[in-house]
C-alpha atoms as a PDB file:
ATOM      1  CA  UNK A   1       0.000   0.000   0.000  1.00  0.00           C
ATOM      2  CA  UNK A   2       1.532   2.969  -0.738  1.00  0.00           C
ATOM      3  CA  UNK A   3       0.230   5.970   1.230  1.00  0.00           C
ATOM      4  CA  UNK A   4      -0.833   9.823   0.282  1.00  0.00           C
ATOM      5  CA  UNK A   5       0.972  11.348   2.702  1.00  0.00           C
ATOM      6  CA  UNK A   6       1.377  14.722   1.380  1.00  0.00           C
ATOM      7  CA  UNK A   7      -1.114  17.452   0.246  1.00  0.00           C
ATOM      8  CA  UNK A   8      -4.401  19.068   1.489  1.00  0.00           C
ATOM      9  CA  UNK A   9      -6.642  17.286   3.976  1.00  0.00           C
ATOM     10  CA  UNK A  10     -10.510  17.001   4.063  1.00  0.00           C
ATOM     11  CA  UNK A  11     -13.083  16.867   6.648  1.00  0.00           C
ATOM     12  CA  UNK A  12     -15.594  14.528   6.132  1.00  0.00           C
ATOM     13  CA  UNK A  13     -19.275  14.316   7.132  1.00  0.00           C
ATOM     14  CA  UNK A  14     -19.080  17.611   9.287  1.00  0.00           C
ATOM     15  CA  UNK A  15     -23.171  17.296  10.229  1.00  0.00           C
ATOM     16  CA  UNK A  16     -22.926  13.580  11.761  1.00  0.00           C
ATOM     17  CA  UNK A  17     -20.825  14.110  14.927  1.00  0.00           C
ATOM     18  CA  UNK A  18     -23.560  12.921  17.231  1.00  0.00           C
ATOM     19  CA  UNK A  19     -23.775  15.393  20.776  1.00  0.00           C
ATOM     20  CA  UNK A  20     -23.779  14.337  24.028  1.00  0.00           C
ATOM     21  CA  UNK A  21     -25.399  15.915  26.420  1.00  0.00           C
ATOM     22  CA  UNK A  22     -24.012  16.254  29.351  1.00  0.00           C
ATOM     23  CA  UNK A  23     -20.701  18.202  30.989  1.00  0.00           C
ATOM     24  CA  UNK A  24     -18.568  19.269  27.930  1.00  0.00           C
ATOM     25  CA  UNK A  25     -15.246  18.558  29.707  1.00  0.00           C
ATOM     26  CA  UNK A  26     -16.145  14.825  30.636  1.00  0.00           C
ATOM     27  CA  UNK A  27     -15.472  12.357  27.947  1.00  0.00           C
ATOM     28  CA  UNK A  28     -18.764  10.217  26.301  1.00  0.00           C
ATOM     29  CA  UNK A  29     -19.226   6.708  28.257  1.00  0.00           C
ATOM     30  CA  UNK A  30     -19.829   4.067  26.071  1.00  0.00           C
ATOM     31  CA  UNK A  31     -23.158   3.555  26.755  1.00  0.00           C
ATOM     32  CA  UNK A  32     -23.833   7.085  25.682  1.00  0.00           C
ATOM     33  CA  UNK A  33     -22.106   6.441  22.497  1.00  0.00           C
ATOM     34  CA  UNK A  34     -24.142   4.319  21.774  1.00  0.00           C
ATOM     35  CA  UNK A  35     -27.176   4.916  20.345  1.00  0.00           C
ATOM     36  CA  UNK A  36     -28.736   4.135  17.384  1.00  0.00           C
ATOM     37  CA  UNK A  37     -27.534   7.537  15.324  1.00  0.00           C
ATOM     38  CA  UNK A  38     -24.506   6.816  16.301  1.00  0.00           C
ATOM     39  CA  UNK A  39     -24.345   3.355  15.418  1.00  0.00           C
ATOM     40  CA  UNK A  40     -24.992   4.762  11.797  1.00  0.00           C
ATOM     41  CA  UNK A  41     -22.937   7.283  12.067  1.00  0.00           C
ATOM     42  CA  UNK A  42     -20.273   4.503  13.010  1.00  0.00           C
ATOM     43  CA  UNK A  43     -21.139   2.299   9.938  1.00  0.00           C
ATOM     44  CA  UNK A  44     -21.044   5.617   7.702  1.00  0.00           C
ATOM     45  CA  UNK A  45     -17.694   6.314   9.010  1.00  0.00           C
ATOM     46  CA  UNK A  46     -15.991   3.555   9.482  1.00  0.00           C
ATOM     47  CA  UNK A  47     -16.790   3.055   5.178  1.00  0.00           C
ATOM     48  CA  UNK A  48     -15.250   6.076   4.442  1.00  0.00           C
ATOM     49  CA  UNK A  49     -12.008   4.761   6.620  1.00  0.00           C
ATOM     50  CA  UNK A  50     -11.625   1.399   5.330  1.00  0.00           C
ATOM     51  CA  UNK A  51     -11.866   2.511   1.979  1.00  0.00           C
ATOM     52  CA  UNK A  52      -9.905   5.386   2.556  1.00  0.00           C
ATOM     53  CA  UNK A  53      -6.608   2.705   3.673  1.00  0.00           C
ATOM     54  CA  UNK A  54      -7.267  -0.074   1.242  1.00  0.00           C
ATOM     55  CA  UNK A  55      -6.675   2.621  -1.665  1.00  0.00           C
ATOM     56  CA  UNK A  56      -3.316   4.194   0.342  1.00  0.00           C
ATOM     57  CA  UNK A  57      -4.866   7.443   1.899  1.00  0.00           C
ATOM     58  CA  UNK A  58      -3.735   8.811   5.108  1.00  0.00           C
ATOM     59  CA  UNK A  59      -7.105   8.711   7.580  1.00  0.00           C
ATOM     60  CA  UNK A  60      -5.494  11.463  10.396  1.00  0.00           C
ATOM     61  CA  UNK A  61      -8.474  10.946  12.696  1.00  0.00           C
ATOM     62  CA  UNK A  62     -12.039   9.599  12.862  1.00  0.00           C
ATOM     63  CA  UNK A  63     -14.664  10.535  15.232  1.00  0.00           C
ATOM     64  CA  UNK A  64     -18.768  10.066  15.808  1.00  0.00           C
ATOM     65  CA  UNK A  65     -19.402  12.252  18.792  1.00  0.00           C
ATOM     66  CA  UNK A  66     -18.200  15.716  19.448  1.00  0.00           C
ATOM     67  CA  UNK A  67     -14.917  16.037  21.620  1.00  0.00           C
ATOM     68  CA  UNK A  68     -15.123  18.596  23.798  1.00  0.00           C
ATOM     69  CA  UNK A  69     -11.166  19.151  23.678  1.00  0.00           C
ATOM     70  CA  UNK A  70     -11.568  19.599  19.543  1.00  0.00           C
ATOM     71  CA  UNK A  71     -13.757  22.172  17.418  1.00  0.00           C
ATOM     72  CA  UNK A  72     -12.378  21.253  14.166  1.00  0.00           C
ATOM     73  CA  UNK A  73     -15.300  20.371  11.586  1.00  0.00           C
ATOM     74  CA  UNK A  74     -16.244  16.915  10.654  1.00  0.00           C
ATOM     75  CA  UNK A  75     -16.327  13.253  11.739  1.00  0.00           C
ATOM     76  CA  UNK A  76     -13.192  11.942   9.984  1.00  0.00           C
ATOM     77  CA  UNK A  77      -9.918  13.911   8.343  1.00  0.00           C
ATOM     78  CA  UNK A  78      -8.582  12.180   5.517  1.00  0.00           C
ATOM     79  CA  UNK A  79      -5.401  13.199   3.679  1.00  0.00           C
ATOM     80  CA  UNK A  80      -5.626  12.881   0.021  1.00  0.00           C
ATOM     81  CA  UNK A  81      -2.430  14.147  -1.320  1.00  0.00           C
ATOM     82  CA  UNK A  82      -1.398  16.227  -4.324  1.00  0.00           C
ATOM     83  CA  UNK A  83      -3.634  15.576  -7.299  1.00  0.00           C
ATOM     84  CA  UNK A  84      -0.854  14.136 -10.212  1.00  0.00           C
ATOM     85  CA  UNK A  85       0.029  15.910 -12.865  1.00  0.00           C
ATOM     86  CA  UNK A  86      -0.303  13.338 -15.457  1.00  0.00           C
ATOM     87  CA  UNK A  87      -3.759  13.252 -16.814  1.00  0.00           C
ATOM     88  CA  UNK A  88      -4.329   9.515 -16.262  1.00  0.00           C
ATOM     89  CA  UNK A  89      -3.044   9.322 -12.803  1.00  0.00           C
ATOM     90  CA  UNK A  90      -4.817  12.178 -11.894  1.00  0.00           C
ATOM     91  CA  UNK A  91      -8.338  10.422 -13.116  1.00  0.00           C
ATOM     92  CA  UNK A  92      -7.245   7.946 -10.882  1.00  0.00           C
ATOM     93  CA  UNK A  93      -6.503  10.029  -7.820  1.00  0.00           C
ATOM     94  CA  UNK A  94     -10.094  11.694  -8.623  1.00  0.00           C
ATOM     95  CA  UNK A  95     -11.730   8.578  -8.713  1.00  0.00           C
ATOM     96  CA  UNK A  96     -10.044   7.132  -5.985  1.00  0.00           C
ATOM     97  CA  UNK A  97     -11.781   9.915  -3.682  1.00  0.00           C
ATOM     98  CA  UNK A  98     -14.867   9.444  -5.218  1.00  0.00           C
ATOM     99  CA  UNK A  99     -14.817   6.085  -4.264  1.00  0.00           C
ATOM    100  CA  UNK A 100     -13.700   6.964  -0.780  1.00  0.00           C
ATOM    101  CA  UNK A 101     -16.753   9.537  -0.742  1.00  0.00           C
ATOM    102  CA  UNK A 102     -19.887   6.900  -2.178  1.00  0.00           C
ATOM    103  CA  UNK A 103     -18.402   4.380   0.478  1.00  0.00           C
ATOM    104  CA  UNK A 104     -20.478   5.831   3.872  1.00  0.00           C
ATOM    105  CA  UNK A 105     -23.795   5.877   1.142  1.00  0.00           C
ATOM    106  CA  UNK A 106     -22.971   1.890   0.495  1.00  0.00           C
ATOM    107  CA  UNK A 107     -22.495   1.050   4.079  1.00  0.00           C
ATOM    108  CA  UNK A 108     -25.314   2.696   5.279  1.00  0.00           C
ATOM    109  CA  UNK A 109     -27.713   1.176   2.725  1.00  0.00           C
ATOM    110  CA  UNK A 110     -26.835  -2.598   3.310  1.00  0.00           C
ATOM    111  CA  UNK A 111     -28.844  -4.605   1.021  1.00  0.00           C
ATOM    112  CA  UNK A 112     -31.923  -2.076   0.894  1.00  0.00           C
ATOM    113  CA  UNK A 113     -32.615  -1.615  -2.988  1.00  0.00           C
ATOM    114  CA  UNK A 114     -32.602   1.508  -4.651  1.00  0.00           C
ATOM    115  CA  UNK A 115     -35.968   3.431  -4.219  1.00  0.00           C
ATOM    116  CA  UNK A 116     -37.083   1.501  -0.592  1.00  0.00           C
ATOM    117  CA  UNK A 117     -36.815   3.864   2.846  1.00  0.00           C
ATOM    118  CA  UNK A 118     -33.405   2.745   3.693  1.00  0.00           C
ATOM    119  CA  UNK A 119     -31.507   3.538   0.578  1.00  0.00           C
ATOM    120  CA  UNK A 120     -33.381   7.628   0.787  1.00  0.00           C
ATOM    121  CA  UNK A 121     -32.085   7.609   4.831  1.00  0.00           C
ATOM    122  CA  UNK A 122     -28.522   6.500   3.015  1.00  0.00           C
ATOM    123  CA  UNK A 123     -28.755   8.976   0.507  1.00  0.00           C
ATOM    124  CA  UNK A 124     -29.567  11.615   2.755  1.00  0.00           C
ATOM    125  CA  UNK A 125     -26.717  11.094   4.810  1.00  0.00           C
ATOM    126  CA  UNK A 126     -24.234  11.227   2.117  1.00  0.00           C
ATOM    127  CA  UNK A 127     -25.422  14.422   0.420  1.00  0.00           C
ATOM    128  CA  UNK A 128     -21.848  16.186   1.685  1.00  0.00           C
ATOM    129  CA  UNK A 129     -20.099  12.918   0.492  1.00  0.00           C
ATOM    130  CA  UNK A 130     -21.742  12.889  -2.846  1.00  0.00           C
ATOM    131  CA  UNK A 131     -20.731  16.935  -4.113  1.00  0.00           C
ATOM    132  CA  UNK A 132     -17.108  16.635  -3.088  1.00  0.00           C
ATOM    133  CA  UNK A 133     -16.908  13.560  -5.213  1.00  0.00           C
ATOM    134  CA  UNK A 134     -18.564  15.050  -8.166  1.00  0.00           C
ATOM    135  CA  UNK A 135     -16.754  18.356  -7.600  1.00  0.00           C
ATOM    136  CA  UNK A 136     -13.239  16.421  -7.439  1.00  0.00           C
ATOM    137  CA  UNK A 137     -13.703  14.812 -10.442  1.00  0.00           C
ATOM    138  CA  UNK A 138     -15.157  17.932 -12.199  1.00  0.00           C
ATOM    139  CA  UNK A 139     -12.324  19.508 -11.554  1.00  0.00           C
ATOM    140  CA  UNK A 140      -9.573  16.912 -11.720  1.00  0.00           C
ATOM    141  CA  UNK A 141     -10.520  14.400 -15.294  1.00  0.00           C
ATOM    142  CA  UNK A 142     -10.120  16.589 -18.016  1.00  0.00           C
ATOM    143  CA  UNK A 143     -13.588  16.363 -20.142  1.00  0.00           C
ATOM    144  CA  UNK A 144     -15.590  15.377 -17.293  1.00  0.00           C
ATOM    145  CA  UNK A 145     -17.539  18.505 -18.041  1.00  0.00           C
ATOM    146  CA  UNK A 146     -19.172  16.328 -20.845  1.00  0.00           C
ATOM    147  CA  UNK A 147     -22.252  15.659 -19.585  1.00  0.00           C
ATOM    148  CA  UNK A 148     -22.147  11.596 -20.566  1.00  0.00           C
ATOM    149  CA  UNK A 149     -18.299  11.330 -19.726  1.00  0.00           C
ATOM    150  CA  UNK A 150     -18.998  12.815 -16.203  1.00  0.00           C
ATOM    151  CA  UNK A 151     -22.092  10.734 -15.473  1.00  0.00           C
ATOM    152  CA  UNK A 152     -19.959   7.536 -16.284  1.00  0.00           C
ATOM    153  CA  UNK A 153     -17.505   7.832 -13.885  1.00  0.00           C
ATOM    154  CA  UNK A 154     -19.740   8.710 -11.251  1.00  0.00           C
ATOM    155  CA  UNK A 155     -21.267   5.570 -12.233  1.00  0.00           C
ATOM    156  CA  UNK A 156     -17.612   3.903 -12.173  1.00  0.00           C
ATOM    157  CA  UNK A 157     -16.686   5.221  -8.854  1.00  0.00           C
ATOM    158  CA  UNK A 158     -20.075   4.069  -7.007  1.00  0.00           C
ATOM    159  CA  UNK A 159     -20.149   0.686  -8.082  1.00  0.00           C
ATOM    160  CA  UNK A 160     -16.530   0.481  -7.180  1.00  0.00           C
ATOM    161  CA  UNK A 161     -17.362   1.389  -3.979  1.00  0.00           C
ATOM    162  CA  UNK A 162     -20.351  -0.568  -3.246  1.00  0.00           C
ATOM    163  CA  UNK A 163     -17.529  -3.872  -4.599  1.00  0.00           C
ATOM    164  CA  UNK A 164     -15.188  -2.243  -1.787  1.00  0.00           C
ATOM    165  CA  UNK A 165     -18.120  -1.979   0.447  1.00  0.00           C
ATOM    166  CA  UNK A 166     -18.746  -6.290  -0.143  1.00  0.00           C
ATOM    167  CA  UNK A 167     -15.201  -6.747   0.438  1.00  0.00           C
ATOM    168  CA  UNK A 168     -14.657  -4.584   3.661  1.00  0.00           C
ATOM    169  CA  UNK A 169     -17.155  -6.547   5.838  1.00  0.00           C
ATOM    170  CA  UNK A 170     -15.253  -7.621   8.722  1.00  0.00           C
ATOM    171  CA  UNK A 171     -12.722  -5.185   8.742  1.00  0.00           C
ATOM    172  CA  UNK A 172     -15.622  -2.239   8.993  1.00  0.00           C
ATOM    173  CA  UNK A 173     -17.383  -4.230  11.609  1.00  0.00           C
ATOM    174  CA  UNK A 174     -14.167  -4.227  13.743  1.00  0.00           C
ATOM    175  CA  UNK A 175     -14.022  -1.097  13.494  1.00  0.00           C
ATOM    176  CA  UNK A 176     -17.497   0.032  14.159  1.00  0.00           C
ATOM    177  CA  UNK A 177     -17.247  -1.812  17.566  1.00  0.00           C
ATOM    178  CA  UNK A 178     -13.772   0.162  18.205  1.00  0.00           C
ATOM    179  CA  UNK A 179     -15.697   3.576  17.458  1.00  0.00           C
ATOM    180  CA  UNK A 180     -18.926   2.666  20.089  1.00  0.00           C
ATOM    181  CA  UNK A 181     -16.567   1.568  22.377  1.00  0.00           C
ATOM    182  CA  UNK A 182     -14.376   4.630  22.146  1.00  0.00           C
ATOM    183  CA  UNK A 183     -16.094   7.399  20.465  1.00  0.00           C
ATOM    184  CA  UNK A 184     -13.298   8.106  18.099  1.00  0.00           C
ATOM    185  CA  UNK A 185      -9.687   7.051  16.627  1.00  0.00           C
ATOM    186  CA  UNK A 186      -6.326   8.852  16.194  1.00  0.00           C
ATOM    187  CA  UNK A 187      -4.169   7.667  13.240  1.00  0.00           C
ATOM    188  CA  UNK A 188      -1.998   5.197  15.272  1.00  0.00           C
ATOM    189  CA  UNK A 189      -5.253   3.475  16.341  1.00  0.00           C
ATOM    190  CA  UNK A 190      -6.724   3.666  12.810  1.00  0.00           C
ATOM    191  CA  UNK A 191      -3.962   1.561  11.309  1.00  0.00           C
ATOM    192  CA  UNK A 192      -3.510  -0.318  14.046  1.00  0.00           C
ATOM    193  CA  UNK A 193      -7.534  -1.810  14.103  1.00  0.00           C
ATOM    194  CA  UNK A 194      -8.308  -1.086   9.974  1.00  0.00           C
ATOM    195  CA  UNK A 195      -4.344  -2.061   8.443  1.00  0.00           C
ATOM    196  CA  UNK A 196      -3.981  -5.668   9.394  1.00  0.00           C
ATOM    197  CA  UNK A 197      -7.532  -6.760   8.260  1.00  0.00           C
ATOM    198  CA  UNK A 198      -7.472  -5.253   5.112  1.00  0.00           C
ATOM    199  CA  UNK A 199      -7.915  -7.677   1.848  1.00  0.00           C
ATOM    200  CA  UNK A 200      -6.176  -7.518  -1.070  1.00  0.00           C
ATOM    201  CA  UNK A 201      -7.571  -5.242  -3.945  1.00  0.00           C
ATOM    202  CA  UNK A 202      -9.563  -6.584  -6.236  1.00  0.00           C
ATOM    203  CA  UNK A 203      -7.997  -5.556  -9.514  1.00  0.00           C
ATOM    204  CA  UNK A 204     -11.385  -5.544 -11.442  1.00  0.00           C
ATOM    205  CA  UNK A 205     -11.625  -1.897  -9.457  1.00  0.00           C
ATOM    206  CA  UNK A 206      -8.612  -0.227 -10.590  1.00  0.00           C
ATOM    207  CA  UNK A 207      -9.657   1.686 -13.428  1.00  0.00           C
END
């Protein structure tokens, strides 16, 4: 795996941190934590991690309730690097983040079809997700302003995610346990729970 290490970072999902109502300086008890918003806001997240590591980004921090010792924006800060200055490996890099980006949506709808209750809830909850990946690869694949080119690669980077999402399934369940238990993850924790129970990439998603 070879990691993004440089280059802007993102915060992702800033409207899920769950709050907790009680004395701002004391730290969330598990049994607070969890609840069921923030057991979906733990499945959301923990997508957007796993993917994030089994495509070599650098996940800085991830997070489902507020900390009362951190007002930064967002539930988890992923570094994506410099986007690359050859055209091809910069489509890449673009989709890449999409793909990070349509994971939470894929976790959070499960099996539900397209249309049903579950899949709108999903949607809903990855309306932030959804326009940076569109705006990424707007502004990173060169022609993507073509209507048909840019609706394809959407297309691409969503059902690549919902494969990553099929192949994550144990690894994101580990870590949605760490993230009730704990509330949230530094980086050291992140690659110690996600790295070692990552699977091998399935090539048929490397476009």
């Amino acid at each position: 795996m070879t990691e993004k290490r440089t280059g802007h970072s993102t915060w992702m999902c800033p409207s899920h941190l769950a709050v907790i109502h009680r004395d701002k300086s004391a730290v969330a008890l598990p049994n607070e934590i969890q609840t069921p918003d923030t057991k979906k806001t733990a499945v959301h997240e923990s997508a957007h991690v796993v993917v994030a590591r089994l495509l070599g980004f650098l996940v800085e921090s991830v997070r489902i309730v507020e900390d009362p010792n951190d007002h930064t924006p967002g539930a988890a800060k992923i570094t994506w690097g410099e986007p690359p200055s050859d055209a091809r490996l910069r489509q890449k890099w673009a989709g890449d983040v999409a793909r990070v980006c349509f994971a939470g949506l894929y976790a959070m709808a499960g099996d539900a079809p397209e249309g049903s209750r579950e899949w709108a809830y999903a949607e809903d909850a990855a309306v932030e997700d959804t326009a940076f990946a569109m705006h990424t690869l707007i502004k990173n694949v060169d022609g993507c302003r073509l209507r048909r080119r840019f609706y394809r690669l959407v297309q691409e980077a969503r059902d690549d995610a919902a494969e990553l999402i099929r192949q994550t399934v144990d690894v994101r369940g580990c870590l949605v346990e760490e993230l009730l238990r704990t509330g949230g993850l530094p980086l050291d924790r992140i690659n110690a729970v996600v790295d070692p129970l990552l699977p091998p990439r399935d090539p048929s998603c490397s476009r």
